[in-house]
Every structure is written in C-alpha cells, then in structure tokens.
C-alpha atoms as a PDB file:
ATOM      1  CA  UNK A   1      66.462  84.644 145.712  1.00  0.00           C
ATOM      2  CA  UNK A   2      66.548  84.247 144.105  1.00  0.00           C
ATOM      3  CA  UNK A   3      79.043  98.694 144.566  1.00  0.00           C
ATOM      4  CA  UNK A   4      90.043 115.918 146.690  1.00  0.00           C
ATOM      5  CA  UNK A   5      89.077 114.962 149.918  1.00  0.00           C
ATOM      6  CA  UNK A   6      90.062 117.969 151.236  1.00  0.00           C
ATOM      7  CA  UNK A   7      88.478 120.714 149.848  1.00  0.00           C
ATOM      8  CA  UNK A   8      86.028 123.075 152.320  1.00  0.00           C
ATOM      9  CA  UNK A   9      86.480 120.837 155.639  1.00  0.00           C
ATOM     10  CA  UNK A  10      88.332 122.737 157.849  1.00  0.00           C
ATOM     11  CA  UNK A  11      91.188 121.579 160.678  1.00  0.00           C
ATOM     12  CA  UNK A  12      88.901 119.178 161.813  1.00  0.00           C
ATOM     13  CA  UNK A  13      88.152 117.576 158.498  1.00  0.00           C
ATOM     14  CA  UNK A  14      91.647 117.731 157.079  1.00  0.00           C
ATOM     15  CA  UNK A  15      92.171 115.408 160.512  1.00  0.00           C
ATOM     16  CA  UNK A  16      89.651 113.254 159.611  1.00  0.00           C
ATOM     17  CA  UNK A  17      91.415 112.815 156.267  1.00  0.00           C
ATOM     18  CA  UNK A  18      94.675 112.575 157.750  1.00  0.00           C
ATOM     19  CA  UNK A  19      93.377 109.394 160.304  1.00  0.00           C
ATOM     20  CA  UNK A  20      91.729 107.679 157.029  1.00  0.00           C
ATOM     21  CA  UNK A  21      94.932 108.443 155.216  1.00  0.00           C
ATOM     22  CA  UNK A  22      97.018 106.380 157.743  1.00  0.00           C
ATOM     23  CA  UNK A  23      94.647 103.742 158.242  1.00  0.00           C
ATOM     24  CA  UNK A  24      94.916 103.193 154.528  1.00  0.00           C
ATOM     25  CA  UNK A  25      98.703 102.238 154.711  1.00  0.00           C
ATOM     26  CA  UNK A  26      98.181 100.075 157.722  1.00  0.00           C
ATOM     27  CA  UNK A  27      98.999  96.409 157.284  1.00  0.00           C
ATOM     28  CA  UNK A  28      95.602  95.517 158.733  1.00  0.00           C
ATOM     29  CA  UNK A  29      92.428  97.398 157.191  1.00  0.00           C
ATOM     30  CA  UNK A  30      88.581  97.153 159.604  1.00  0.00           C
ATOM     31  CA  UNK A  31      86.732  94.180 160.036  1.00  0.00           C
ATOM     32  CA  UNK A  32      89.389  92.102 160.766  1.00  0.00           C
ATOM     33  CA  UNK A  33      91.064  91.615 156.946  1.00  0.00           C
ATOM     34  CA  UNK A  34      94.466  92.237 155.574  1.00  0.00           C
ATOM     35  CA  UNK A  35      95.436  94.623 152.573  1.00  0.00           C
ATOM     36  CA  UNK A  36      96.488  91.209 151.235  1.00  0.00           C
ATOM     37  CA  UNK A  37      93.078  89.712 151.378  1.00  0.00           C
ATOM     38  CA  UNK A  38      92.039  92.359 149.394  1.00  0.00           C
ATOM     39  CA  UNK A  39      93.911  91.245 146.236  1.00  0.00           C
ATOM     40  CA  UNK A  40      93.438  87.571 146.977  1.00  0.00           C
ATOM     41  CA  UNK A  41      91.349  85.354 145.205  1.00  0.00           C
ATOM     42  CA  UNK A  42      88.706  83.081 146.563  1.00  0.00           C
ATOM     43  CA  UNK A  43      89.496  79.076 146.013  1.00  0.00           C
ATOM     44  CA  UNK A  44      86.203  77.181 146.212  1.00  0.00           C
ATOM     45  CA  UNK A  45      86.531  73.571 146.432  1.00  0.00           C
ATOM     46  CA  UNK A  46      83.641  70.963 145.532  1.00  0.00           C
ATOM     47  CA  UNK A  47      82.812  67.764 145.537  1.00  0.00           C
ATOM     48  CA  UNK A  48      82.322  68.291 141.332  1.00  0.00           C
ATOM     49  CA  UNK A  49      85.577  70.311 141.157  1.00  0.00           C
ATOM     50  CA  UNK A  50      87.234  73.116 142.141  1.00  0.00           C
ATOM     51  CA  UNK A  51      86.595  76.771 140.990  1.00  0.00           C
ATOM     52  CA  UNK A  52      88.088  80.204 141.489  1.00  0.00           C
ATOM     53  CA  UNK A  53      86.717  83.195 142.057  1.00  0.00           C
ATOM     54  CA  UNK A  54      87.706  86.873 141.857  1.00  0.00           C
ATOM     55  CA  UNK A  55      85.578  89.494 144.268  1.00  0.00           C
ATOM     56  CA  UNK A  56      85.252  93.094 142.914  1.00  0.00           C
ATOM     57  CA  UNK A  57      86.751  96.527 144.199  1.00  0.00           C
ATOM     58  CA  UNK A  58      83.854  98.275 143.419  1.00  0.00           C
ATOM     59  CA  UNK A  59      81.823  96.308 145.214  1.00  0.00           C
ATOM     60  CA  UNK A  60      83.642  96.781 148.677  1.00  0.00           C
ATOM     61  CA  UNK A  61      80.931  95.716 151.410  1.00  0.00           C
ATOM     62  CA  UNK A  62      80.065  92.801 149.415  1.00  0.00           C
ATOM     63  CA  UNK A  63      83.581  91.916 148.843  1.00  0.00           C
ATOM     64  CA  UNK A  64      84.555  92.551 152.943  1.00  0.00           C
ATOM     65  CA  UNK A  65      81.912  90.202 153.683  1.00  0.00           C
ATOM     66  CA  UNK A  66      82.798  87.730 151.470  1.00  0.00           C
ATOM     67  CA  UNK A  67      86.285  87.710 152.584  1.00  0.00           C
ATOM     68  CA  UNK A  68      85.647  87.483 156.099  1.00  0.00           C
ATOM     69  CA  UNK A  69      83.133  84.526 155.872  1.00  0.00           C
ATOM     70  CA  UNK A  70      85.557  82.645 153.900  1.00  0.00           C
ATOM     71  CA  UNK A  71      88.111  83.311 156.428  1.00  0.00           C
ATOM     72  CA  UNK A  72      85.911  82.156 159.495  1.00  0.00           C
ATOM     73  CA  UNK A  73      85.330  79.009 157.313  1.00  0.00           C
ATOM     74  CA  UNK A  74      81.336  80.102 157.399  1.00  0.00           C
ATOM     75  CA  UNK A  75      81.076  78.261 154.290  1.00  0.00           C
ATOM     76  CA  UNK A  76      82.836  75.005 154.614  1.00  0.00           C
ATOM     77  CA  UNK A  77      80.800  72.105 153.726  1.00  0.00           C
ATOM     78  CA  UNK A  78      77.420  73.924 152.707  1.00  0.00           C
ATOM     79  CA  UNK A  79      75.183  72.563 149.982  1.00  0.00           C
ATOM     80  CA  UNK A  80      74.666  74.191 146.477  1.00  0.00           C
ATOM     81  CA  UNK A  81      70.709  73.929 148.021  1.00  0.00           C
ATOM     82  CA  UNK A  82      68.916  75.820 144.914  1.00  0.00           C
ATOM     83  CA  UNK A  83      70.476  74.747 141.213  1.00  0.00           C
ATOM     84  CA  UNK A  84      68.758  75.431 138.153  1.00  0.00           C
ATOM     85  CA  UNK A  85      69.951  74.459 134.930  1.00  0.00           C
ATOM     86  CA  UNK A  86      70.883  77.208 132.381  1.00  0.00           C
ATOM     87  CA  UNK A  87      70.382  79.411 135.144  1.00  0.00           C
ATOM     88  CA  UNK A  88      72.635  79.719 137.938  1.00  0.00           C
ATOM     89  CA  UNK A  89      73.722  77.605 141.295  1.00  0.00           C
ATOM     90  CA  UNK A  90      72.990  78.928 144.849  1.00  0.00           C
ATOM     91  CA  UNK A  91      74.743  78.747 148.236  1.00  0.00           C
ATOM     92  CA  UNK A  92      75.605  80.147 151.393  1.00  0.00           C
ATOM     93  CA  UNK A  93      72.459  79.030 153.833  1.00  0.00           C
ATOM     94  CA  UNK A  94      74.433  77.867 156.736  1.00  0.00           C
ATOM     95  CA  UNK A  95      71.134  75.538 157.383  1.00  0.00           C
ATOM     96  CA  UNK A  96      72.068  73.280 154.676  1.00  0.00           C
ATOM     97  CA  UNK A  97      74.967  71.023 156.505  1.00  0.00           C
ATOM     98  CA  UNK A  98      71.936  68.615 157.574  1.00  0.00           C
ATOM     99  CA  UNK A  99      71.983  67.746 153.816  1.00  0.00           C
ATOM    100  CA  UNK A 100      73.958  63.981 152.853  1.00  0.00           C
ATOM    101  CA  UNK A 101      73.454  61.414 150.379  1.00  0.00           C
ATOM    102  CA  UNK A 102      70.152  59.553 150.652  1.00  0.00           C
ATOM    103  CA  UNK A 103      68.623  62.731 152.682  1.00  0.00           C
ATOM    104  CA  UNK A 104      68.905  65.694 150.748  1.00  0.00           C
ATOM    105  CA  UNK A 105      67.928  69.264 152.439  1.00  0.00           C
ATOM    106  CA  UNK A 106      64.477  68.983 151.872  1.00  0.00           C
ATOM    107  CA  UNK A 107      63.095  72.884 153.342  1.00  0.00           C
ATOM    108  CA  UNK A 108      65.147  75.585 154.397  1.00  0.00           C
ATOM    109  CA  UNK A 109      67.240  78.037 152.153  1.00  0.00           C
ATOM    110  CA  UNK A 110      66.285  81.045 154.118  1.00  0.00           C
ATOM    111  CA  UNK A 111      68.941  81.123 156.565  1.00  0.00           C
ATOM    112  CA  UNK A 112      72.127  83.427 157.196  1.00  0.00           C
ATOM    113  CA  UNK A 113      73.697  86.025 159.585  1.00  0.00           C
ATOM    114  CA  UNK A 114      71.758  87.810 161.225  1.00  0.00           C
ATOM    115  CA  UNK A 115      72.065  90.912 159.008  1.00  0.00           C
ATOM    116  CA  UNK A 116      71.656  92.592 155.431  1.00  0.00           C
ATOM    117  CA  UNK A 117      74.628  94.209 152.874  1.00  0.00           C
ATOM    118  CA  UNK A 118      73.226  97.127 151.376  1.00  0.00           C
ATOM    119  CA  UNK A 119      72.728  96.743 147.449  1.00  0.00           C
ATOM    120  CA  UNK A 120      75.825  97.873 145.739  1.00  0.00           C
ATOM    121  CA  UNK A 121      74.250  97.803 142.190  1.00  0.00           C
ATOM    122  CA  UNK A 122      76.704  98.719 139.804  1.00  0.00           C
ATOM    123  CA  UNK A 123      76.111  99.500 135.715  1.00  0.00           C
ATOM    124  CA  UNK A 124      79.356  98.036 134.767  1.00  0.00           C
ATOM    125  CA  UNK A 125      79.009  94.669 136.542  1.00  0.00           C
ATOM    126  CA  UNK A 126      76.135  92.141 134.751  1.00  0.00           C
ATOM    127  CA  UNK A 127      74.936  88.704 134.751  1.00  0.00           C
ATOM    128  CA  UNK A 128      77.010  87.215 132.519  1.00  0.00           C
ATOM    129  CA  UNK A 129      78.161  84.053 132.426  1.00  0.00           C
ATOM    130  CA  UNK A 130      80.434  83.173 135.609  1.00  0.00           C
ATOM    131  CA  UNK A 131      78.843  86.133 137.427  1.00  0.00           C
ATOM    132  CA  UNK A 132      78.983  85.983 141.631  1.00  0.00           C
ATOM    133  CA  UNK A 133      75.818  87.673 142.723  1.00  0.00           C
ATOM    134  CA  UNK A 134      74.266  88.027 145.906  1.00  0.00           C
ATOM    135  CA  UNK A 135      70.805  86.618 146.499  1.00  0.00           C
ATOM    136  CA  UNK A 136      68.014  88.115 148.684  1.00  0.00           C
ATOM    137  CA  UNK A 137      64.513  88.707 149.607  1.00  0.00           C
ATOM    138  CA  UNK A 138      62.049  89.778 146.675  1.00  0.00           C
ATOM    139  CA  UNK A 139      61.339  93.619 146.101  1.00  0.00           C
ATOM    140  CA  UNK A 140      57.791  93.741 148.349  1.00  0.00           C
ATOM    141  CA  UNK A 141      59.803  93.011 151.479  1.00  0.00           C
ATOM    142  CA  UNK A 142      62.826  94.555 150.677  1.00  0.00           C
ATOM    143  CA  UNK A 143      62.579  97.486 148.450  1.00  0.00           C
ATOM    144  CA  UNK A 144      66.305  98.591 148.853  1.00  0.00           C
ATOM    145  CA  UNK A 145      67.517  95.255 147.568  1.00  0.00           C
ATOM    146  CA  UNK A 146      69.701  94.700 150.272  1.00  0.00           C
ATOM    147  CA  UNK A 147      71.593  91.927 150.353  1.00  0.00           C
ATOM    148  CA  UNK A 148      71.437  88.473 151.831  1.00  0.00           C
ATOM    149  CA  UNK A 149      74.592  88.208 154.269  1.00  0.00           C
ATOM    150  CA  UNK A 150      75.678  84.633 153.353  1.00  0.00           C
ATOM    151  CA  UNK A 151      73.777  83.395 149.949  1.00  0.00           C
ATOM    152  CA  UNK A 152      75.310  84.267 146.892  1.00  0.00           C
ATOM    153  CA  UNK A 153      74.556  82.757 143.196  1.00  0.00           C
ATOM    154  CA  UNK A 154      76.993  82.041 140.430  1.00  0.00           C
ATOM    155  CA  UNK A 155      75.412  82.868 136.893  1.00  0.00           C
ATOM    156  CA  UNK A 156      75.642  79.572 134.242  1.00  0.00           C
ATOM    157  CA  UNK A 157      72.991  81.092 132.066  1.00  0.00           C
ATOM    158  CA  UNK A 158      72.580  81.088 128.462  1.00  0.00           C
ATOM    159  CA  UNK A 159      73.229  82.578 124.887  1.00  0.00           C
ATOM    160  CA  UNK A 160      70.870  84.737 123.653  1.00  0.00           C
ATOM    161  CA  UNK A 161      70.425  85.749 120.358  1.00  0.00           C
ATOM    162  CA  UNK A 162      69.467  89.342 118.955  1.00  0.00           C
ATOM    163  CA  UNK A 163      66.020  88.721 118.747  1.00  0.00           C
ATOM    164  CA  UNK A 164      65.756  86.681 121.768  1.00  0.00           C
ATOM    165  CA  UNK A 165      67.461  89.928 123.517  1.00  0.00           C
ATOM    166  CA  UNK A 166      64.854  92.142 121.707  1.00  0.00           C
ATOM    167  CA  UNK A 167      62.383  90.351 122.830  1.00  0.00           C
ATOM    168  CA  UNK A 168      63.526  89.973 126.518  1.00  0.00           C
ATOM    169  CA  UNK A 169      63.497  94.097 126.223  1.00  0.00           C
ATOM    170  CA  UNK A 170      60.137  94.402 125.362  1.00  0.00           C
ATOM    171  CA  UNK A 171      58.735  91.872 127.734  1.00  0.00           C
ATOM    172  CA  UNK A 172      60.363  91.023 131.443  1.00  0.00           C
ATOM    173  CA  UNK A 173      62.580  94.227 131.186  1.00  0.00           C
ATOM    174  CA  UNK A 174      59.678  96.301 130.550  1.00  0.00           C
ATOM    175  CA  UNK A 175      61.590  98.413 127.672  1.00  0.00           C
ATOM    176  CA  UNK A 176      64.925  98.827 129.770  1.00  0.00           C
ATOM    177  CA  UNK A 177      67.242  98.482 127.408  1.00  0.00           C
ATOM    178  CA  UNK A 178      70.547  95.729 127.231  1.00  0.00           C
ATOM    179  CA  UNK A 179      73.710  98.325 126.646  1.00  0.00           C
ATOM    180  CA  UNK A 180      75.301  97.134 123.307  1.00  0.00           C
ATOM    181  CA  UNK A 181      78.214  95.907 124.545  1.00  0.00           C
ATOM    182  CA  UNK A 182      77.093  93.472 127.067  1.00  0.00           C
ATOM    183  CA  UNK A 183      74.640  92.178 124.327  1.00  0.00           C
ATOM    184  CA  UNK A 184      77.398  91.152 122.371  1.00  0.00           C
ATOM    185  CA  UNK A 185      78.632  89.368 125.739  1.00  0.00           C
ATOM    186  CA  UNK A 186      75.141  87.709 126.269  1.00  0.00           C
ATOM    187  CA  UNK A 187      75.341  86.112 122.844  1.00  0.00           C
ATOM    188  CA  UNK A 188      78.926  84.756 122.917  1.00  0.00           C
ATOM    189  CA  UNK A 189      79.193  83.277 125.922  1.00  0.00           C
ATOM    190  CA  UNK A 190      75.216  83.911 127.530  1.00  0.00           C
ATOM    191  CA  UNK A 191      74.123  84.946 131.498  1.00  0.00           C
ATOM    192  CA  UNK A 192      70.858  86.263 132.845  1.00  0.00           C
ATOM    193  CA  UNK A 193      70.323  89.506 131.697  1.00  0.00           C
ATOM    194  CA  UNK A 194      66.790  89.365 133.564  1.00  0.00           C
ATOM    195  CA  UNK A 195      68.614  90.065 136.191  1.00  0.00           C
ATOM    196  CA  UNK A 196      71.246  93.148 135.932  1.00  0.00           C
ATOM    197  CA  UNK A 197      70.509  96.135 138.332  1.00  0.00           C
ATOM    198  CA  UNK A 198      67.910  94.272 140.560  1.00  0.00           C
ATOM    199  CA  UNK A 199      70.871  91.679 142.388  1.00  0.00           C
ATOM    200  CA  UNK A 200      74.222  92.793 143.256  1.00  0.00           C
ATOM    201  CA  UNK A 201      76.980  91.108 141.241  1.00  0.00           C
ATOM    202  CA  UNK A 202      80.580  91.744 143.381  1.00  0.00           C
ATOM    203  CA  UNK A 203      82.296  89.197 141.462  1.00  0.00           C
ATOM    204  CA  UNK A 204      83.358  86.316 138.483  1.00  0.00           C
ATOM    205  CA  UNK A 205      84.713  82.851 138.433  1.00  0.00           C
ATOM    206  CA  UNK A 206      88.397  83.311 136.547  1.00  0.00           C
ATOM    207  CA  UNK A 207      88.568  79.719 136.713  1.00  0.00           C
ATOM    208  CA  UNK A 208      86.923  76.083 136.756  1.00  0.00           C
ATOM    209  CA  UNK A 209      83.388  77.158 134.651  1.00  0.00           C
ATOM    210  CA  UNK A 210      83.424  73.270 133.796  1.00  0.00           C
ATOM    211  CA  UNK A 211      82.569  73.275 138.138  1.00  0.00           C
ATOM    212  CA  UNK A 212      79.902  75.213 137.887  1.00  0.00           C
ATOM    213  CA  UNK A 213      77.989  73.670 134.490  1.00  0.00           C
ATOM    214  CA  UNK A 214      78.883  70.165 136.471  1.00  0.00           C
ATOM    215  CA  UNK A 215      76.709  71.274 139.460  1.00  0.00           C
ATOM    216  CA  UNK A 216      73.916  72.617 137.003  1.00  0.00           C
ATOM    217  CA  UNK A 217      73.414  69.407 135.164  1.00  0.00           C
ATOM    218  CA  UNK A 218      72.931  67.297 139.043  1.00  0.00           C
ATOM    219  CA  UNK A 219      69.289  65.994 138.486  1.00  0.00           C
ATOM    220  CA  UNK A 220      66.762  68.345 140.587  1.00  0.00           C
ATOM    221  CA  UNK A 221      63.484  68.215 142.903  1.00  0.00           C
ATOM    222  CA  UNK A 222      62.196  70.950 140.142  1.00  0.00           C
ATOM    223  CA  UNK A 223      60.179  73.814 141.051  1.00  0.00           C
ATOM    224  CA  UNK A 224      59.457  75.495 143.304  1.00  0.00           C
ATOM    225  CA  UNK A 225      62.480  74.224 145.290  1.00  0.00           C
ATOM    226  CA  UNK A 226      64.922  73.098 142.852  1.00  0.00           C
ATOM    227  CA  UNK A 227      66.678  70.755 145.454  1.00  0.00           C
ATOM    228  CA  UNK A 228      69.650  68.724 144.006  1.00  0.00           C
ATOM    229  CA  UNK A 229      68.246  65.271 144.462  1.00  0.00           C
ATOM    230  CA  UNK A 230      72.183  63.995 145.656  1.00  0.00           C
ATOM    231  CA  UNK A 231      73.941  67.131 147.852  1.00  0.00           C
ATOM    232  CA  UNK A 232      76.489  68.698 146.098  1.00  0.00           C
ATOM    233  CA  UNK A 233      78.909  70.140 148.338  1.00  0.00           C
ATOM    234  CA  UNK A 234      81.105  72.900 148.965  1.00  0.00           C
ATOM    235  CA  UNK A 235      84.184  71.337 150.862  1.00  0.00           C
ATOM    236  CA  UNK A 236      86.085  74.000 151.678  1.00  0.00           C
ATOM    237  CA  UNK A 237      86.736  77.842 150.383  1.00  0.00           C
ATOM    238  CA  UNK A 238      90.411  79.516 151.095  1.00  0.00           C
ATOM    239  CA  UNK A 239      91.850  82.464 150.009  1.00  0.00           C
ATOM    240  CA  UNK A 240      94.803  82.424 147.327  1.00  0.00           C
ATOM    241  CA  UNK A 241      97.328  84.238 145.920  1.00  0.00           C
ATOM    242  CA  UNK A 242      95.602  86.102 142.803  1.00  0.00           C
ATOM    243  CA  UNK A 243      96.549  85.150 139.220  1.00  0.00           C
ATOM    244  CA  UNK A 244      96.136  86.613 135.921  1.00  0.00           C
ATOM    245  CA  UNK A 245      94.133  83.505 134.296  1.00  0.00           C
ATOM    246  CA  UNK A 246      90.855  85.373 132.849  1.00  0.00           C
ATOM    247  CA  UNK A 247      87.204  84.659 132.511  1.00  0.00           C
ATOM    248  CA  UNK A 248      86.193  81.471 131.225  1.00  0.00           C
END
C-alpha cells in the first residue's frame, strides 16, 4: 500500500473563463458525472454490514474517480484482500473476485486501471479513525505518491496517548510534528497518524464504523499478506442521497 479569475488574461482568457463559467452550471459536469453525484454519498454494502461514506471536495480527482467507479459498478463484489487489525481494511483490486469461501485470494493485490491519480495531499485531511485513503506503490517507485486508481483503505486505527504520540514524533515521523488539534482527535477516537501527508485521504465513513471494526477482527493469513482467511465481500456500492448523520 499500503487535494478573480479574471485578472491580466485578456479577450481570450476572459473567454476561457466565460466557457468554464457555463460548464459549471451545466446539469452534467466532465467525465461522465452529474452535479448531483457530487453531493451524493457513497453506500457500501458488505457481507459484515453496510457502511457509508462521504468523498471530499477538496480532494476533486480522487473524489471524480471514486464516483465514476462506483457508478460503472467497478467495485461490486471485490474482496477486502489486505485487513489488518487496529490498522485499516483494503480494497479495490479488481483481481480479487476469484476469492470464495474455502479458497481465499491467495496472491494478487496489485491490480487496477490502467492508470495513476495524482497525490492530492491535503494538511487538513488525516488518518483518523474512519478515514478513506487511497493506497499505492511505495516512495522508491513512485516518488510523487500518485495514487492507485482503484485501491483505497479505510483507517480503523487506534488511540494514542500523549506520550505514545511523542514518541511516534521522535521515531517513525522523524521529528514532524502531530498539529495539536488532530492529537486531541488521535487520542479520543485513534487513526494512523504514521500515515498523514504520505497517502491521500479524499474521504470518511459518516456511518456504519461497527462495518468496518467487523471486517478488522475476520481472522488473517498474517504478514506479509494479511489475507482474510474467509473473503469478506463488498456486495455492492451505490450512490445516495447525502445526509447530515456525522462521523462515528
């Protein structure tokens, strides 16, 4: 694995401007999506539960992608291939379908479309808890960080405490240090602060965290794999009129 347009243009510019302008009030925006898709949220449904997600705005080649792919149905009945307990759950290798009960995907979690998303690493959005991140390949083969155009990763993590946060400073951060205010977040309700600005998070889950802690606890093949022994399945993801429910 595992974001015054105007001014000093000129006539052409200003038409330029103009032709964005309109394109913004169409019905329809590029790559086949709907304004409405844009403020939809993302229904995944598993055979542990069902969870919902909410993609972020600042985030909007990430999100685009996302959208799409749920829309061609790209990720219907995928495994969770990569789980991790107190870490996070992985998906999105179109590869794993071959998986089913009594012959779990045994190689594999490499595979995707055929191209990258560049990084949109953003300071406001971190691994917390519930977190939607975008896997990829490791920094000495990709030193953008570009994404993977499929896999993605939902943060279960962990509470931290201050010292354990201290400590994480010093050591695997190499000194960067944890803003205050998502330390407070990190030891109320945890994530992976290892993580933040190395993966792209474009999203949360605003509902069904119970989902997501169900597919953690599955017993595993361990490292380096970390196969669920039994698949565990995403059925089907749909998009769905957006509520107000908040993180959980």
């Amino acid at each position: 694995m595992i974001k015054n347009v105007f001014a000093g243009r000129g006539l052409a510019g200003v038409c330029a401007a103009v032709l964005l302008l309109l394109a913004a009030c169409h019905p329809k925006v590029s790559n086949s999506l709907k304004k409405k898709d844009l403020r939809s949220d993302v229904e995944v449904i598993t055979d542990k539960g069902t969870l919902v997600i909410r993609l972020s705005d600042s985030t909007p080649q990430h999100r685009d992608n996302f959208l799409r792919l749920v829309k061609s149905k790209y990720y219907d009945s995928l495994l969770f291939h990569r789980v991790i307990r107190n870490f996070m759950i992985q998906s999105g290798d179109p590869n794993s379908r071959e998986g089913r009960p009594g012959k779990p995907l045994s190689q594999g979690g490499s595979g995707g479309p055929n191209y990258t998303i560049p990084a949109e690493i953003r300071a406001t959005l971190f691994h917390k808890r519930g977190a939607l991140g975008a896997a990829r390949t490791g920094d000495d083969v990709n030193p953008t960080r570009a994404s993977s155009g499929s896999q993605f990763y939902i943060v279960q993590g962990k509470k931290f405490t201050e010292a354990g946060l201290d400590s994480l400073e010093k050591g695997r951060l190499k000194g960067r240090r944890i803003p205050s205010d998502e330390r407070e977040v990190y030891k109320e309700i945890g994530g992976a602060p290892h993580l933040d600005q190395a993966y792209t998070v474009f999203g949360e889950v605003v509902r069904g965290m119970e989902v997501v802690d169900s597919v953690a606890a599955v017993r595993t093949s361990g490292a380096p794999l970390d196969r669920p022994v039994e698949p565990v399945r995403i059925l089907k993801m749909r998009l769905i009129r957006r509520s107000d429910r908040s993180v959980k």
